[in-house]
C-alpha atoms as a PDB file:
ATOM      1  CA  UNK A   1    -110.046 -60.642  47.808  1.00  0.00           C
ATOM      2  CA  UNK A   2    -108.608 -64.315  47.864  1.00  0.00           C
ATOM      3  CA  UNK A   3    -111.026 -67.083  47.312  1.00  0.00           C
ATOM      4  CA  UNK A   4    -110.721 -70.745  47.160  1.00  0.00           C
ATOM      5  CA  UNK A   5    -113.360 -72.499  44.620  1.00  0.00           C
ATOM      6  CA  UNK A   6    -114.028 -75.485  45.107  1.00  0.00           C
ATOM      7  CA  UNK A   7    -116.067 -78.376  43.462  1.00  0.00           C
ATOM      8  CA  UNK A   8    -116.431 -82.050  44.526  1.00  0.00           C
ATOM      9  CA  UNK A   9    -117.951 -85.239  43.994  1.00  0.00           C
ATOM     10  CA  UNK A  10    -121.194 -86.245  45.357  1.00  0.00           C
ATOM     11  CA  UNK A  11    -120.992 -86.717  49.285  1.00  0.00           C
ATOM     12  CA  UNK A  12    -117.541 -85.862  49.953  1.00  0.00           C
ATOM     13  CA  UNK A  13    -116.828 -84.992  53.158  1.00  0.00           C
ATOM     14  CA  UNK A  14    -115.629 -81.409  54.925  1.00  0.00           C
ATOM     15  CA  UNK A  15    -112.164 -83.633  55.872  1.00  0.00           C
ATOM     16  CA  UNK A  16    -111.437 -83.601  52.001  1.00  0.00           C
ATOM     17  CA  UNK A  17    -112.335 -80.368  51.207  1.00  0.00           C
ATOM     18  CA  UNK A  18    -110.530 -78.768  53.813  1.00  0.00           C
ATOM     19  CA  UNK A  19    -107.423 -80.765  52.562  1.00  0.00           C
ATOM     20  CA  UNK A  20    -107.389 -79.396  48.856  1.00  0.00           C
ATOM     21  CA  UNK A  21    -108.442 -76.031  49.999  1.00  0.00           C
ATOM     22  CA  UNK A  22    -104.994 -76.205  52.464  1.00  0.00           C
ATOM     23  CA  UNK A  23    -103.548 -78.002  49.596  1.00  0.00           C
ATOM     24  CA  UNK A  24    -104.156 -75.274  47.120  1.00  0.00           C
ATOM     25  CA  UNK A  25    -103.034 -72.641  49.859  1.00  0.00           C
ATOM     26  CA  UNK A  26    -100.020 -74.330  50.429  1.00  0.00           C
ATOM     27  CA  UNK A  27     -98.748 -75.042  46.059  1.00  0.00           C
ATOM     28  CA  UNK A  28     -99.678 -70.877  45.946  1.00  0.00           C
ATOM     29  CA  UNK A  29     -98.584 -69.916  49.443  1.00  0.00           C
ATOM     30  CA  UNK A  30    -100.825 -68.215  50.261  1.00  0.00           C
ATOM     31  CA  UNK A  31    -101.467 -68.310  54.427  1.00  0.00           C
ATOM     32  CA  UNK A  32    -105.085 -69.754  55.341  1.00  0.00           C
ATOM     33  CA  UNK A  33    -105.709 -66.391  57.338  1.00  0.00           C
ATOM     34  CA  UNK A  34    -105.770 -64.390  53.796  1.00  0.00           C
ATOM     35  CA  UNK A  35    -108.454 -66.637  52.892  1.00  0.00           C
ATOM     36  CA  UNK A  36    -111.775 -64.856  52.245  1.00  0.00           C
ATOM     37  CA  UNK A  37    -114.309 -66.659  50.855  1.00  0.00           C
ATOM     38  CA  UNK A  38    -114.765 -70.679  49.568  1.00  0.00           C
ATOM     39  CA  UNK A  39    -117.153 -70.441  46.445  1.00  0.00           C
ATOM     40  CA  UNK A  40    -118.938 -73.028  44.601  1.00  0.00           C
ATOM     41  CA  UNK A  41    -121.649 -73.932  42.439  1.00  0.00           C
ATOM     42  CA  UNK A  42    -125.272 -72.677  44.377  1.00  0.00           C
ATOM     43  CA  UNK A  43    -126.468 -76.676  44.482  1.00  0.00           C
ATOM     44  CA  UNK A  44    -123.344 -77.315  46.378  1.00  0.00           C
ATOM     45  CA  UNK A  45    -123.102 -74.476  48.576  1.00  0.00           C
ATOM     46  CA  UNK A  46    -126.585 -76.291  50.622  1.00  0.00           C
ATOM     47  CA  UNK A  47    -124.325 -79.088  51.299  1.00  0.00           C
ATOM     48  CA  UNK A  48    -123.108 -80.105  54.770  1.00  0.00           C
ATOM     49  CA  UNK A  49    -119.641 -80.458  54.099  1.00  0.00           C
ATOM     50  CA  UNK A  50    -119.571 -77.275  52.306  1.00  0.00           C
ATOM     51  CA  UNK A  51    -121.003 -75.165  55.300  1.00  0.00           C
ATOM     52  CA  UNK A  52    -118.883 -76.933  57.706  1.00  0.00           C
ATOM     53  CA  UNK A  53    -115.605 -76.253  55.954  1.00  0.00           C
ATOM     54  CA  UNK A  54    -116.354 -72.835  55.735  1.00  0.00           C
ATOM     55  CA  UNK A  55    -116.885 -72.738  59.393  1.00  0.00           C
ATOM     56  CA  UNK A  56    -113.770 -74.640  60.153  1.00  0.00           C
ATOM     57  CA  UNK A  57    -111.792 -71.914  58.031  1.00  0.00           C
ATOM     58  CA  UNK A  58    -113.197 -68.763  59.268  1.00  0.00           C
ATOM     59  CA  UNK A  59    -114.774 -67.642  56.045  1.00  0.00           C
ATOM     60  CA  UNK A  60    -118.021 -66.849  54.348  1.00  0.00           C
ATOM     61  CA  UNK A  61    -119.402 -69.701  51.699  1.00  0.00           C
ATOM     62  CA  UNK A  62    -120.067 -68.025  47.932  1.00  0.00           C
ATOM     63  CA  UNK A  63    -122.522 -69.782  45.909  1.00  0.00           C
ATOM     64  CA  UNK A  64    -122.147 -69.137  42.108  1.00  0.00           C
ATOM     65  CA  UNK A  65    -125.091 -69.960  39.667  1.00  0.00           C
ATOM     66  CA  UNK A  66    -124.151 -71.854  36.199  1.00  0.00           C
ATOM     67  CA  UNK A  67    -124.824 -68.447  34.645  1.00  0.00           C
ATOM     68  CA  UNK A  68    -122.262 -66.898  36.992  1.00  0.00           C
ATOM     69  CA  UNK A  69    -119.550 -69.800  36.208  1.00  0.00           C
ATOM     70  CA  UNK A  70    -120.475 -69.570  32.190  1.00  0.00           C
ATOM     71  CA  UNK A  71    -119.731 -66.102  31.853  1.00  0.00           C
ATOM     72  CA  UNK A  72    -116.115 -66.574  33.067  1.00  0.00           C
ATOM     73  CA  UNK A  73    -115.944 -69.859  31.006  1.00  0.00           C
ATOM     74  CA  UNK A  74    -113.005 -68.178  28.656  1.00  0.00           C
ATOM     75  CA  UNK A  75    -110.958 -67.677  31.710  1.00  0.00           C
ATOM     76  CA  UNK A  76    -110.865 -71.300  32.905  1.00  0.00           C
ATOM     77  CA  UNK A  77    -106.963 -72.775  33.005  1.00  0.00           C
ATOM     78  CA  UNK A  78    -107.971 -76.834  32.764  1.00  0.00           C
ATOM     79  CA  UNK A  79    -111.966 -77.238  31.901  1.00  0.00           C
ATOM     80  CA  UNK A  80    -113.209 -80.779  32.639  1.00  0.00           C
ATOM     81  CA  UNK A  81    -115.243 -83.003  30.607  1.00  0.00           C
ATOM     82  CA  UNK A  82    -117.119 -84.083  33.105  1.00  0.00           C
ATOM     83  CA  UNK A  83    -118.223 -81.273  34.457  1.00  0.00           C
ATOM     84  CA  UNK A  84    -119.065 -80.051  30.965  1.00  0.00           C
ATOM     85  CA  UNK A  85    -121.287 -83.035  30.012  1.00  0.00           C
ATOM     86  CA  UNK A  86    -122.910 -83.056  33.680  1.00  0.00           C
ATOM     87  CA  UNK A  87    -123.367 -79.312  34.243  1.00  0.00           C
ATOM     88  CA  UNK A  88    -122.621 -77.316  31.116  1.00  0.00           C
ATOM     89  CA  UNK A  89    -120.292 -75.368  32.360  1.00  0.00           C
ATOM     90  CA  UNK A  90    -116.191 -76.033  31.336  1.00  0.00           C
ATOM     91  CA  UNK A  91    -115.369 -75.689  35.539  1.00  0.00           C
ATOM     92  CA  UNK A  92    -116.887 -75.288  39.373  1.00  0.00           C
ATOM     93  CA  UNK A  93    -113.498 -74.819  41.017  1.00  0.00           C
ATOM     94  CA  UNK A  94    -111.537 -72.653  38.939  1.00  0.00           C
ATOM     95  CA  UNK A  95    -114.877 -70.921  37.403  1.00  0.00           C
ATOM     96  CA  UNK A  96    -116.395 -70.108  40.917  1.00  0.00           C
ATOM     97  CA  UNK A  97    -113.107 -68.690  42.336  1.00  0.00           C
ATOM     98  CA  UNK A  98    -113.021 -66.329  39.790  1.00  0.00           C
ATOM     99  CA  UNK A  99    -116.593 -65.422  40.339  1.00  0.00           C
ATOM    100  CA  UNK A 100    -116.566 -64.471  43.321  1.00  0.00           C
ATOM    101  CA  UNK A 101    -113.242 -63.240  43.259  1.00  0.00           C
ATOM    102  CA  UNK A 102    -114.554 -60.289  41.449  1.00  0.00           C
ATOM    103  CA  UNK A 103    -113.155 -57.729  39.173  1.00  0.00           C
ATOM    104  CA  UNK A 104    -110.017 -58.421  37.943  1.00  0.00           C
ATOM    105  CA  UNK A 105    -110.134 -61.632  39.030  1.00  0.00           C
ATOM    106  CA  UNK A 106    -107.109 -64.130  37.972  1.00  0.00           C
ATOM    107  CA  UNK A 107    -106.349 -67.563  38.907  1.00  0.00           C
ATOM    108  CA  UNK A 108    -102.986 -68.131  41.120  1.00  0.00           C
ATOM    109  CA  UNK A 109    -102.577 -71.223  38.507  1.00  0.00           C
ATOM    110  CA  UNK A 110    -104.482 -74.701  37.601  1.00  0.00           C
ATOM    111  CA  UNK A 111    -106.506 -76.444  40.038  1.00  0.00           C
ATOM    112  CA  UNK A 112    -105.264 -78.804  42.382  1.00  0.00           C
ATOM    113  CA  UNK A 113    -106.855 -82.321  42.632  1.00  0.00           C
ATOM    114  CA  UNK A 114    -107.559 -84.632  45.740  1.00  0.00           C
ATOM    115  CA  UNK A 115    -109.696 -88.309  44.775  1.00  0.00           C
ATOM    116  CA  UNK A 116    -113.186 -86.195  45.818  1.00  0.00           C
ATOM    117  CA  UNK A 117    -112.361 -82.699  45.427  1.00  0.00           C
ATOM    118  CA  UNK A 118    -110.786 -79.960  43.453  1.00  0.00           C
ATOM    119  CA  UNK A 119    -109.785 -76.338  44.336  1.00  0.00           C
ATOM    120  CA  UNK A 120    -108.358 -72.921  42.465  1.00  0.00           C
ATOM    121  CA  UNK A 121    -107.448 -69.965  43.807  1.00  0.00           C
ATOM    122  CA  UNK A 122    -108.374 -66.506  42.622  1.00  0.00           C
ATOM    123  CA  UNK A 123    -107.404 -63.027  43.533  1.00  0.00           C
ATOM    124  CA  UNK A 124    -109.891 -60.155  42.785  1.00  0.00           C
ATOM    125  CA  UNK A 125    -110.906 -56.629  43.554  1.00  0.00           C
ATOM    126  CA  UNK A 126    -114.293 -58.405  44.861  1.00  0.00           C
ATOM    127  CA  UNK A 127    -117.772 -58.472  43.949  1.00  0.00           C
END
């Protein structure tokens, strides 16, 4: 299973997150049509943009709860302070794709960053 996680700042808009999604595709090459699954945290996954990218990719939206991203905490490549101080977790994009990547999931590499958004990719056995 390959799934993109993805977090974002407040209101960003499907545009962007379909860009870093594509973005991260593109730095792993991996084609959009072995894309699964977008995951991110559960109070994100409600969001407009998030639902409407997920639509615009042909794949199902995965929300992960803080417990879910905390338990793969160890396995995060670049944590961010922010999202530490703000959520108490190290990651949402690199955290959530391994989530619900599954078992024996591993990130392709680091996150990739647009101004709004960021986005890993994981490959996993699934959930």
């Amino acid at each position: 299973m390959i799934v993109a996680g993805v977090g974002s700042r407040r209101d960003t808009e499907a545009d962007e997150l379909e860009r870093v999604i594509r973005m991260a595709l593109d730095m792993f090459r991996v084609p959009a049509e072995r894309l699964e699954a977008i995951a991110t945290e559960s109070q994100k996954a409600t969001a407009p943009a998030f639902l409407e990218a997920a639509q615009r990719l042909s794949v199902k939206l995965i929300a992960c709860t803080l417990e879910d991203l905390d338990r793969v905490a160890g396995q995060v490549l670049t944590p961010s302070k922010l999202v530490l101080e703000t959520k108490g977790v190290p990651s949402i994009a690199e955290a959530s794709a391994l989530v619900a990547a599954g078992r024996n999931a591993r990130l392709l590499g680091t996150r990739v960053a647009t101004a709004g958004a960021t986005c890993a990719i994981a490959i996993g056995e699934g959930r």
